[in-house]
Protein backbone atom coordinates (compact mmCIF):
# COMPACT_ATOMS: atom_id res chain seq x y z
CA UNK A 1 0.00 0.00 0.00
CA UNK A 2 1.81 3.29 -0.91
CA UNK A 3 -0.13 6.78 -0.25
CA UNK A 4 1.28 9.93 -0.66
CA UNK A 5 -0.26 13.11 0.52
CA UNK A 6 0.33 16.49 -0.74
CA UNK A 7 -1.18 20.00 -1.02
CA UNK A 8 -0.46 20.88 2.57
CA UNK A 9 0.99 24.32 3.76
CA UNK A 10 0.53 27.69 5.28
CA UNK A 11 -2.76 29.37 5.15
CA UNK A 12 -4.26 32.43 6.98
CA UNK A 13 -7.10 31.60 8.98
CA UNK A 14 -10.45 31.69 6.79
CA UNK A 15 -8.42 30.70 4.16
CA UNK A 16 -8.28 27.56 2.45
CA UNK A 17 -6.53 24.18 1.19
CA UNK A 18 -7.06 21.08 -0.58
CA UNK A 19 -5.38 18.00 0.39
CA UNK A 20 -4.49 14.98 -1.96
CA UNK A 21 -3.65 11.44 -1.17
CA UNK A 22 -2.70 9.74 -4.24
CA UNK A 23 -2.76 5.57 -3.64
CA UNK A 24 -1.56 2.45 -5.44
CA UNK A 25 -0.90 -0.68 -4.51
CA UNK A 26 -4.29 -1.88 -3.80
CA UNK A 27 -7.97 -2.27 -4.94
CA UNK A 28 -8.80 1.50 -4.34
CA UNK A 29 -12.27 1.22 -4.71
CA UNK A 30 -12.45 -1.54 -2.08
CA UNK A 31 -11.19 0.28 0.73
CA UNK A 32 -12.42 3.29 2.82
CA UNK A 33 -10.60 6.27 2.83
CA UNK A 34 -9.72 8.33 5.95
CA UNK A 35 -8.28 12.04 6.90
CA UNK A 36 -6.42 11.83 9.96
CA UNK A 37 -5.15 14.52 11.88
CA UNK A 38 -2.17 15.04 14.79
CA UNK A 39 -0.72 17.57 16.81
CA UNK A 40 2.40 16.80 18.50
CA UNK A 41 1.74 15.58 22.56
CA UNK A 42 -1.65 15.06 21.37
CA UNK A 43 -3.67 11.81 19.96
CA UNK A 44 -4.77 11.41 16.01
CA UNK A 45 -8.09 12.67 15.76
CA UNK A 46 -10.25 11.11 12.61
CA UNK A 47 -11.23 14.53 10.58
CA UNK A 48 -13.25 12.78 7.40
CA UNK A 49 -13.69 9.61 6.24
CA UNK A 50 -15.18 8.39 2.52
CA UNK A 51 -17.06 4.89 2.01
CA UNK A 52 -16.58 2.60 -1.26
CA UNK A 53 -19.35 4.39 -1.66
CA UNK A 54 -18.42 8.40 -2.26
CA UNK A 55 -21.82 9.35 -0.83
CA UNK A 56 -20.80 7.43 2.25
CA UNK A 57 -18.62 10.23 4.40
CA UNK A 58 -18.46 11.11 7.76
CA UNK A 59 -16.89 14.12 9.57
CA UNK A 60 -15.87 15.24 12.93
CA UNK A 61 -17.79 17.88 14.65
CA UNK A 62 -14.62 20.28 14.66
CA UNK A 63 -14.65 20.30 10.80
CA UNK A 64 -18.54 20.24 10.19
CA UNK A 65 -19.38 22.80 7.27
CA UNK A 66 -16.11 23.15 6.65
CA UNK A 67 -15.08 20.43 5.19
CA UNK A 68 -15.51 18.01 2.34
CA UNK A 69 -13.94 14.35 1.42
CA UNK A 70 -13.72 13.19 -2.18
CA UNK A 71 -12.57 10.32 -3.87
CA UNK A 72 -12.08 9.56 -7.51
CA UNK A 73 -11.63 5.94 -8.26
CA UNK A 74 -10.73 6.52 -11.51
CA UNK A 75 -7.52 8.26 -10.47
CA UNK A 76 -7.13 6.77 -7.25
CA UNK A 77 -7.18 9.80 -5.52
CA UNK A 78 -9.06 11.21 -2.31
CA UNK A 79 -9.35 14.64 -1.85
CA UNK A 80 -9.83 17.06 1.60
CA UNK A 81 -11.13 20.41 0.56
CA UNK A 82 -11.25 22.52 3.97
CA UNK A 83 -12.24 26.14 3.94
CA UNK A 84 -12.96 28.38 6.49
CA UNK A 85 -9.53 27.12 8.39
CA UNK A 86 -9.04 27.85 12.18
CA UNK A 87 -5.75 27.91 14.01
CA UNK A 88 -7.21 25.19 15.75
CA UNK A 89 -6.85 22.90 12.58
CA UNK A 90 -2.87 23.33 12.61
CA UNK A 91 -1.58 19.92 12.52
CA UNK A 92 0.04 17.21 10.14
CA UNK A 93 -2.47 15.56 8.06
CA UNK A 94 -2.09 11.49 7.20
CA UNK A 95 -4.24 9.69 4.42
CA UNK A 96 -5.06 6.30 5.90
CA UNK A 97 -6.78 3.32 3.86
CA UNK A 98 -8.76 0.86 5.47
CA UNK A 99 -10.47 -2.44 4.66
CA UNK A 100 -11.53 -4.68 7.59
CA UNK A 101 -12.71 -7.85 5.72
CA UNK A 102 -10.18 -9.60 3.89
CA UNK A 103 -7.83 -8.43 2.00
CA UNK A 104 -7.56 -6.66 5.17
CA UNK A 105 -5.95 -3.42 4.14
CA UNK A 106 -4.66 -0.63 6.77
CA UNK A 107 -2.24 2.05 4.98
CA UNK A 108 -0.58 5.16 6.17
CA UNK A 109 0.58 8.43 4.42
CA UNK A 110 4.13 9.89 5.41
CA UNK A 111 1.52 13.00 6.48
CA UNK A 112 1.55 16.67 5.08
CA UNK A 113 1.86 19.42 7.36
CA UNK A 114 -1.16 22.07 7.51
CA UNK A 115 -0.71 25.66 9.40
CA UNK A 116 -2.97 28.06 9.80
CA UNK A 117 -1.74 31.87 11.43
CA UNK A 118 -1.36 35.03 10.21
């Protein structure tokens, strides 16, 4: 499993950035995709998370509204559009891929760092 994010950087807050995990390596289309944030001292907080199914997403309260998870199996790609970006949502960003039947399937990004100030 090989993802690699990209798109991360410095933003002023109500700005925004799109994130992109490109992934090989496996079935894309059979595995849920995931947007996983850390600070450092702190534990990984789940921000977004896209189903097989692109209509099947999920979000953590912090990021309600704000933002959106896309994936295009096509291109193997998942996408993290976030607008409206708080110093709060400093932190590096990981692309995780998950399947929990078999071929059981749990991938990490190397992470991209995201860091909202002025």
């Amino acid at each position: 499993v090989q993802l690699v994010e990209s798109g991360g950087g410095l933003v002023q807050p109500g700005g925004s950035l799109t994130l992109s995990c490109a992934a090989s390596g496996f079935t894309f289309r059979s595995a849920a995709m995931r947007w996983v944030r850390q600070v450092p001292g702190k534990e990984r907080e789940l921000v977004a998370a896209v189903g097989s199914r692109s209509d099947d997403t999920k979000f953590a309260d912090s990021v309600k509204g704000r933002f959106t998870i896309s994936r295009d199996n096509a291109k193997t790609t998942v996408y993290l559009q976030m607008n409206s970006l708080k110093p709060e949502d400093t932190a590096v960003y990981y692309c995780n891929a998950r399947r929990t039947s078999a071929p059981v399937i749990d991938g990490w990004g190397q992470g991209t760092q995201v860091t909202v100030s002025s």
